[in-house]
PDB file of N, CA and C in Angstrom:
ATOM      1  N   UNK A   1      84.440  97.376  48.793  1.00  0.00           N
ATOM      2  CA  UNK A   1      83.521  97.990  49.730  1.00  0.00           C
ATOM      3  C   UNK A   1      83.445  97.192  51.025  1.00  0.00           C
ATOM      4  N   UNK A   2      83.703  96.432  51.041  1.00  0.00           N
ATOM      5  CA  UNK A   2      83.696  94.950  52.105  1.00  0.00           C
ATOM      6  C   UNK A   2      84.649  95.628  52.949  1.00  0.00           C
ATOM      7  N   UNK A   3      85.987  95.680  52.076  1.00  0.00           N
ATOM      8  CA  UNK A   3      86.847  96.193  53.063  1.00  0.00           C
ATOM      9  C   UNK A   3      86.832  97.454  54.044  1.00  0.00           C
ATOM     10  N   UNK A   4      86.466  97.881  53.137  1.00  0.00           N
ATOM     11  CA  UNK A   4      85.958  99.061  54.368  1.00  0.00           C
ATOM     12  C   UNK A   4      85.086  98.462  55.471  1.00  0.00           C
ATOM     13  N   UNK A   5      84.055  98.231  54.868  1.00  0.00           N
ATOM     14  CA  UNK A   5      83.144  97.873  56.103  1.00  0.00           C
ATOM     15  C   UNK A   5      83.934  97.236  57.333  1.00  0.00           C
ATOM     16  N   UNK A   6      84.231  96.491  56.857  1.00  0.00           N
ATOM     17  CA  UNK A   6      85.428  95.404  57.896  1.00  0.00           C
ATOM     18  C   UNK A   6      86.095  96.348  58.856  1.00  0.00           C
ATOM     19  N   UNK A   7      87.042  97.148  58.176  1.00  0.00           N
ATOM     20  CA  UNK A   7      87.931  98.426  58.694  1.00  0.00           C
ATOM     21  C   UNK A   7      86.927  99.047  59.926  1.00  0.00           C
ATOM     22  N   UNK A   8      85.873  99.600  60.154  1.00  0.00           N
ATOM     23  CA  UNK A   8      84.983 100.270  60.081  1.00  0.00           C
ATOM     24  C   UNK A   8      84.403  99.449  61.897  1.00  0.00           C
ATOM     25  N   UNK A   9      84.250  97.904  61.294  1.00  0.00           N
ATOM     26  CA  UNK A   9      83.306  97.723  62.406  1.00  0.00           C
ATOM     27  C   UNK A   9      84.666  96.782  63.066  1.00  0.00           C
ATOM     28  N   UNK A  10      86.065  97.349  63.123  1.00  0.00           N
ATOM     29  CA  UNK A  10      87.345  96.409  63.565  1.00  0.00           C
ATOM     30  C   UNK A  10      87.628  97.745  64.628  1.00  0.00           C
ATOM     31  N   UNK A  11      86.942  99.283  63.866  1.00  0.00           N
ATOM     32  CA  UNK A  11      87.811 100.057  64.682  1.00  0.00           C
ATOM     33  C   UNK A  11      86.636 100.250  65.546  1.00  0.00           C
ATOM     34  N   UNK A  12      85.576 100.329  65.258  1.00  0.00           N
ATOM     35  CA  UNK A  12      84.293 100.421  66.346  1.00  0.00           C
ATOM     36  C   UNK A  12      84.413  99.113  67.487  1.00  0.00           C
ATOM     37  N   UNK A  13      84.911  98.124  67.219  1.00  0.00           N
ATOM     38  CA  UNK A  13      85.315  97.217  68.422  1.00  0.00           C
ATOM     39  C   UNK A  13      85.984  97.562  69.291  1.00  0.00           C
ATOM     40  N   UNK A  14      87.675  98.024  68.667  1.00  0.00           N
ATOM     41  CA  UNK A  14      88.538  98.415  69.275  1.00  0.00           C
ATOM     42  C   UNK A  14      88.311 100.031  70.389  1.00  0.00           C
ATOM     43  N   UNK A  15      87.258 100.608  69.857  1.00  0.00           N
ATOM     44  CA  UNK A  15      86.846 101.658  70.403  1.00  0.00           C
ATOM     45  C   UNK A  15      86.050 101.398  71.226  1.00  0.00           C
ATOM     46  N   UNK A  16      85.040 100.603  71.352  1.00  0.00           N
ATOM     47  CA  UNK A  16      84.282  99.865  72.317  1.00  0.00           C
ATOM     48  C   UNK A  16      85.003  99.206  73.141  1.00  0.00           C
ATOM     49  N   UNK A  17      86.149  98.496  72.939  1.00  0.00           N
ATOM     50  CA  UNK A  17      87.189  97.706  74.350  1.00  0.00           C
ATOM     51  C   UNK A  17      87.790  98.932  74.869  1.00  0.00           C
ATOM     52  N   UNK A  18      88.432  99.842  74.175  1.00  0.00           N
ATOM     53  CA  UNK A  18      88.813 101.424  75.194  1.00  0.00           C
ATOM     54  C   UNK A  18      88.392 101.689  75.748  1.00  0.00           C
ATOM     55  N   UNK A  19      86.796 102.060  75.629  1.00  0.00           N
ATOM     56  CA  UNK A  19      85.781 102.785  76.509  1.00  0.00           C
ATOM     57  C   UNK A  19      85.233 101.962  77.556  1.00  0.00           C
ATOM     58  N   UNK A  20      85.519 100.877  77.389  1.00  0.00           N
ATOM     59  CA  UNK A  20      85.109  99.591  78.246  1.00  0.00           C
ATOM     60  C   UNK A  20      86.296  99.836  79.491  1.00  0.00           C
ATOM     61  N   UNK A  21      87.684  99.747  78.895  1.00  0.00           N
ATOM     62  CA  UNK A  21      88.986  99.540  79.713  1.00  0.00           C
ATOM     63  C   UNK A  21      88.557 101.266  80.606  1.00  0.00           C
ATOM     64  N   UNK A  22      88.499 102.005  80.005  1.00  0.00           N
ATOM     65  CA  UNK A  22      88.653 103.395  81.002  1.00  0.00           C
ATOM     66  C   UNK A  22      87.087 103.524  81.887  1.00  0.00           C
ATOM     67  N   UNK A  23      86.091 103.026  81.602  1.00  0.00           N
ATOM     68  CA  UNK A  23      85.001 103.222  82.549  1.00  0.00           C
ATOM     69  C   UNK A  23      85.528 102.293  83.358  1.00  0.00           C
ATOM     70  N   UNK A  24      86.142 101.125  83.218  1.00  0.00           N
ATOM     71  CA  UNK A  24      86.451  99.855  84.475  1.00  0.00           C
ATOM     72  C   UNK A  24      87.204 100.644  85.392  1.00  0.00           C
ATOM     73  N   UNK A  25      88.449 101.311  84.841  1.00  0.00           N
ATOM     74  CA  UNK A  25      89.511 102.338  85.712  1.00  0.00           C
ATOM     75  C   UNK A  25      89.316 103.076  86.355  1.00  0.00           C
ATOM     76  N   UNK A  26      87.965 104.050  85.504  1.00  0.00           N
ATOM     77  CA  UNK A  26      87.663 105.021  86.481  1.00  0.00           C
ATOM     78  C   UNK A  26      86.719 104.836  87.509  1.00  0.00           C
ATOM     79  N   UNK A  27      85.771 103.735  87.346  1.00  0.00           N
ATOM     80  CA  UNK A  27      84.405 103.359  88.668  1.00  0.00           C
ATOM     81  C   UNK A  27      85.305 102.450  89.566  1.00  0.00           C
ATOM     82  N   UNK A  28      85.827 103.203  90.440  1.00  0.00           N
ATOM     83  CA  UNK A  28      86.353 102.572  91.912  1.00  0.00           C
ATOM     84  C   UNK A  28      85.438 101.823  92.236  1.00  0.00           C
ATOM     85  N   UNK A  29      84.307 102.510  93.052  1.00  0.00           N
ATOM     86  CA  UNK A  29      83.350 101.793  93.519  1.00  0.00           C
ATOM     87  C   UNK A  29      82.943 100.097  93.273  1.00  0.00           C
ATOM     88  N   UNK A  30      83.176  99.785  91.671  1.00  0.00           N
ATOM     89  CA  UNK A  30      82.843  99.138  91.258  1.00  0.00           C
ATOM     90  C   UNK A  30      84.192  97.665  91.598  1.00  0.00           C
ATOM     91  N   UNK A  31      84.856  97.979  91.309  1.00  0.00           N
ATOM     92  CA  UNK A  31      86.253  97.371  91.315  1.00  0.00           C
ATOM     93  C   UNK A  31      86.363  97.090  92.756  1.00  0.00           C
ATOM     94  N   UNK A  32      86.217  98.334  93.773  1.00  0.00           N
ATOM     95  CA  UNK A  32      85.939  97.641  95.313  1.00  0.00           C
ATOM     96  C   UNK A  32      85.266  96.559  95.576  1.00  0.00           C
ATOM     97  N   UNK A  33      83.907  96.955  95.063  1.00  0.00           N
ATOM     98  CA  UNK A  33      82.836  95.926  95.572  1.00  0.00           C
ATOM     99  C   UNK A  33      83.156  94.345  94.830  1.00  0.00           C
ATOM    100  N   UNK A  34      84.271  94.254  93.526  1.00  0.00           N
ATOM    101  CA  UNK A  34      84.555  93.050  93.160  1.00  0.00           C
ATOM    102  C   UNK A  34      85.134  92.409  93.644  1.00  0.00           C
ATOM    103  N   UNK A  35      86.256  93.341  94.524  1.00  0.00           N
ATOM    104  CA  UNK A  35      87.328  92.925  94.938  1.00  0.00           C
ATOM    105  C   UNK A  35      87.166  92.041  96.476  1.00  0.00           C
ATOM    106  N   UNK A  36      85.853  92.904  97.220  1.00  0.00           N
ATOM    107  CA  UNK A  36      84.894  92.131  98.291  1.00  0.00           C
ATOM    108  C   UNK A  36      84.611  91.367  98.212  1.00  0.00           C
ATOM    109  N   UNK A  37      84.139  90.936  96.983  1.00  0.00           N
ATOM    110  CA  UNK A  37      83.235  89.935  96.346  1.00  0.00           C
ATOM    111  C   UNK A  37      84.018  89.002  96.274  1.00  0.00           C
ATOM    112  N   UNK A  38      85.121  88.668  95.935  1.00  0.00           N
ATOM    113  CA  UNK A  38      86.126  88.087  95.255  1.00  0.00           C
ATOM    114  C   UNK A  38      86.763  87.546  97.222  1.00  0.00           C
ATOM    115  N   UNK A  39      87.170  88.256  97.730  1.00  0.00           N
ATOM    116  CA  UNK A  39      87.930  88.108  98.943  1.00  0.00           C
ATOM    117  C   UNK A  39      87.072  87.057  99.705  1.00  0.00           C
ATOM    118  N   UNK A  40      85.566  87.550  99.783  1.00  0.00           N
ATOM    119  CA  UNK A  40      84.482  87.127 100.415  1.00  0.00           C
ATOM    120  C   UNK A  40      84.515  85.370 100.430  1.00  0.00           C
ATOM    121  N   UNK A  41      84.537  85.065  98.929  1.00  0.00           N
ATOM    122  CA  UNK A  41      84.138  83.949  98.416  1.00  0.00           C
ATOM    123  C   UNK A  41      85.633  83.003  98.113  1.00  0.00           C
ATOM    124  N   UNK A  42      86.291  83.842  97.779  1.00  0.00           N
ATOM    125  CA  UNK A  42      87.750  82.678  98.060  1.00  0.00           C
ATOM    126  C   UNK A  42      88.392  82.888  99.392  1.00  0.00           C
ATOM    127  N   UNK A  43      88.328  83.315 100.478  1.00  0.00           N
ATOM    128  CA  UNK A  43      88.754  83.018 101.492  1.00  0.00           C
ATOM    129  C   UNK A  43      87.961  83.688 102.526  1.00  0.00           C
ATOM    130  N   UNK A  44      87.198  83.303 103.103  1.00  0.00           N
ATOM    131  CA  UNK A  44      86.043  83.786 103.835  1.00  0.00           C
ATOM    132  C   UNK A  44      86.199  84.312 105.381  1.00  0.00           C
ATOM    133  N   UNK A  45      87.749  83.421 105.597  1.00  0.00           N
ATOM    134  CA  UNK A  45      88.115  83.804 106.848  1.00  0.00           C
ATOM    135  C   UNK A  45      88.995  84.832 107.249  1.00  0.00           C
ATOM    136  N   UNK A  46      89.567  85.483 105.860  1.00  0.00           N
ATOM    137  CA  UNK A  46      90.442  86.634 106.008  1.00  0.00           C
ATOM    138  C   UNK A  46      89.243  88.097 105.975  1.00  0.00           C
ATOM    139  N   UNK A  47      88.489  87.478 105.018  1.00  0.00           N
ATOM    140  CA  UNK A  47      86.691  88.404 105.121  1.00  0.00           C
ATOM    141  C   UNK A  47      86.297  88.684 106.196  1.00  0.00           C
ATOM    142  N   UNK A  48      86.262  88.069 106.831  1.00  0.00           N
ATOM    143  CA  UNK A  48      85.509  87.935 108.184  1.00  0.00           C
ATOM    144  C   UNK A  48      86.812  89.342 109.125  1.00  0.00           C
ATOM    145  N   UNK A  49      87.725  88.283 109.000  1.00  0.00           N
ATOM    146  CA  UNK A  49      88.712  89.255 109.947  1.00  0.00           C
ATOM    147  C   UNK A  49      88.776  91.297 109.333  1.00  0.00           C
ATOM    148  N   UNK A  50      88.530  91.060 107.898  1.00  0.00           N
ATOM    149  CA  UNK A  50      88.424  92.436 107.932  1.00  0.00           C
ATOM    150  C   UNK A  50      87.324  92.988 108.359  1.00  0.00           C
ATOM    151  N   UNK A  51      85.761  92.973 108.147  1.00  0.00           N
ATOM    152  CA  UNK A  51      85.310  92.974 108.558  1.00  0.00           C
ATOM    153  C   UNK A  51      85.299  93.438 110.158  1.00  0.00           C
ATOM    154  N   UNK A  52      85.712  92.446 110.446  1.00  0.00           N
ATOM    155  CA  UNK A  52      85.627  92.454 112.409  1.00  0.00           C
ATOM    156  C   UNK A  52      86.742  93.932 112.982  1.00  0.00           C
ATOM    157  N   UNK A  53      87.608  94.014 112.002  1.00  0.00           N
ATOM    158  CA  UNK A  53      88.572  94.907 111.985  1.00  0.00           C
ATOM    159  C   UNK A  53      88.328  96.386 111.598  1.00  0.00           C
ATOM    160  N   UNK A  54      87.506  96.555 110.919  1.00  0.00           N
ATOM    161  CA  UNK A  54      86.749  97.631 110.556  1.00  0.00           C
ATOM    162  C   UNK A  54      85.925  98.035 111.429  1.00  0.00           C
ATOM    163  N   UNK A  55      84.874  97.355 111.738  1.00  0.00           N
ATOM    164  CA  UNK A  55      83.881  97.282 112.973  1.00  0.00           C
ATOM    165  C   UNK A  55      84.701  97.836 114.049  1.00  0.00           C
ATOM    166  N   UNK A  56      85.918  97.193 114.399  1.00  0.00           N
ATOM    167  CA  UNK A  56      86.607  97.664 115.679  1.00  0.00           C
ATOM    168  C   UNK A  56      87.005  98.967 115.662  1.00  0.00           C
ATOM    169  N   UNK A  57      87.526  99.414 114.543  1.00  0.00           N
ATOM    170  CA  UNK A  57      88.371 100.823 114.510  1.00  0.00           C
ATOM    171  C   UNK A  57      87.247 101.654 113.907  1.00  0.00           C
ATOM    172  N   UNK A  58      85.983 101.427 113.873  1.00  0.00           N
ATOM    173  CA  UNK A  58      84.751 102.893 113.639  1.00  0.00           C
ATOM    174  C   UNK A  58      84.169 102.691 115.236  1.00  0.00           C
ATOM    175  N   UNK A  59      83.909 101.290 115.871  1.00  0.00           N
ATOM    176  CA  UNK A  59      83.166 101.482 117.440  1.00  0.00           C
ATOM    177  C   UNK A  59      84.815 102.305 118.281  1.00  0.00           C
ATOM    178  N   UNK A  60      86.003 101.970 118.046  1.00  0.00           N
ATOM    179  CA  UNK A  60      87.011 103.110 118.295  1.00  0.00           C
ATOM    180  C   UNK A  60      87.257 104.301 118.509  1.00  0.00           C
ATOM    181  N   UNK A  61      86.794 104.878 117.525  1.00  0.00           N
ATOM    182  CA  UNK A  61      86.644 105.956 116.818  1.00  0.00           C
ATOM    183  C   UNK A  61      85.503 106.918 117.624  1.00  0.00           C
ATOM    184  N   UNK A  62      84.232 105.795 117.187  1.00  0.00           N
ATOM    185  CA  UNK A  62      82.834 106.298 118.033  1.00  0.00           C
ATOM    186  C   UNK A  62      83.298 106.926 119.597  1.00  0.00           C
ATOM    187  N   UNK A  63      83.776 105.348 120.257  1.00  0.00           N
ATOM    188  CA  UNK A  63      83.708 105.669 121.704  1.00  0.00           C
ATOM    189  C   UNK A  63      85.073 106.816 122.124  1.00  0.00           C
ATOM    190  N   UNK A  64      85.617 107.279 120.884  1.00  0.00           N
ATOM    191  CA  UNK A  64      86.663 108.315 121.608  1.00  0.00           C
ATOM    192  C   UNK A  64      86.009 109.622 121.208  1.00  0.00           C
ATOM    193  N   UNK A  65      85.306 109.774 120.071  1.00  0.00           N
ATOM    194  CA  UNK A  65      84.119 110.865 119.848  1.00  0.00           C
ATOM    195  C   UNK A  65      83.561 111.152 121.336  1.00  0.00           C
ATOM    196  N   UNK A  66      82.942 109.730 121.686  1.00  0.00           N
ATOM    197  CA  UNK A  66      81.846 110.135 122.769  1.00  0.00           C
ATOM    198  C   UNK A  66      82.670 110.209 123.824  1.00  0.00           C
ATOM    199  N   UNK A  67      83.695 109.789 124.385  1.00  0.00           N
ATOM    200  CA  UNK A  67      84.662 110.125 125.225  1.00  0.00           C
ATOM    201  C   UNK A  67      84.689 111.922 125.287  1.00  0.00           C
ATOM    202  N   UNK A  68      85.496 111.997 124.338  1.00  0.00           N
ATOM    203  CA  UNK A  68      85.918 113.474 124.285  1.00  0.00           C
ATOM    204  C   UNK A  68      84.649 114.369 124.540  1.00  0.00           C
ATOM    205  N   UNK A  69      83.455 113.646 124.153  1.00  0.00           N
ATOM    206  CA  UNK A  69      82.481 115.371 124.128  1.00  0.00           C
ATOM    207  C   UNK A  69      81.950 115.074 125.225  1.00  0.00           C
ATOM    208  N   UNK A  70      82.006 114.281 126.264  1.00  0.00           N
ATOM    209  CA  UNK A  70      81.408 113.926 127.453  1.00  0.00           C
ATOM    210  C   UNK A  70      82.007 114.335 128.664  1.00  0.00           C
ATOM    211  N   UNK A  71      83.318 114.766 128.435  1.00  0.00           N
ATOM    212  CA  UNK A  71      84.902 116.010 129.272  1.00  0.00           C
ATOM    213  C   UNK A  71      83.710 117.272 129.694  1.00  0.00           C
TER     214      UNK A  71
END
């Protein structure tokens, strides 16, 4: 009877690390914000540059919006 049990709470693990592995895969969001997290804190100066780089190409973006509707 042991053995079973064993069987039982070996495949309920293994089913619990699956469901673990495919929610990690499927929440982007989540995996982004680690990956920030991660960039942020081991190299702070490539952070920064994206950052500043992003910023540049949405105020870009903005001022050709407001460009164009101001024709």
């Amino acid at each position: 009877m042991t053995t079973d049990r064993s069987d039982v709470d070996r495949a309920r693990a293994e089913l619990a690390a699956t469901l673990d592995a495919i929610e990690y895969k499927l929440n982007a969001p989540k995996r982004a914000t680690q990956r920030v997290k991660t960039l942020a804190s081991q190299n702070p100066l490539a952070f920064t540059g994206v950052v500043v780089g992003v910023a540049a190409a949405v105020g870009g973006v903005v001022w050709g919006i407001a460009r164009l509707t101001r024709r």
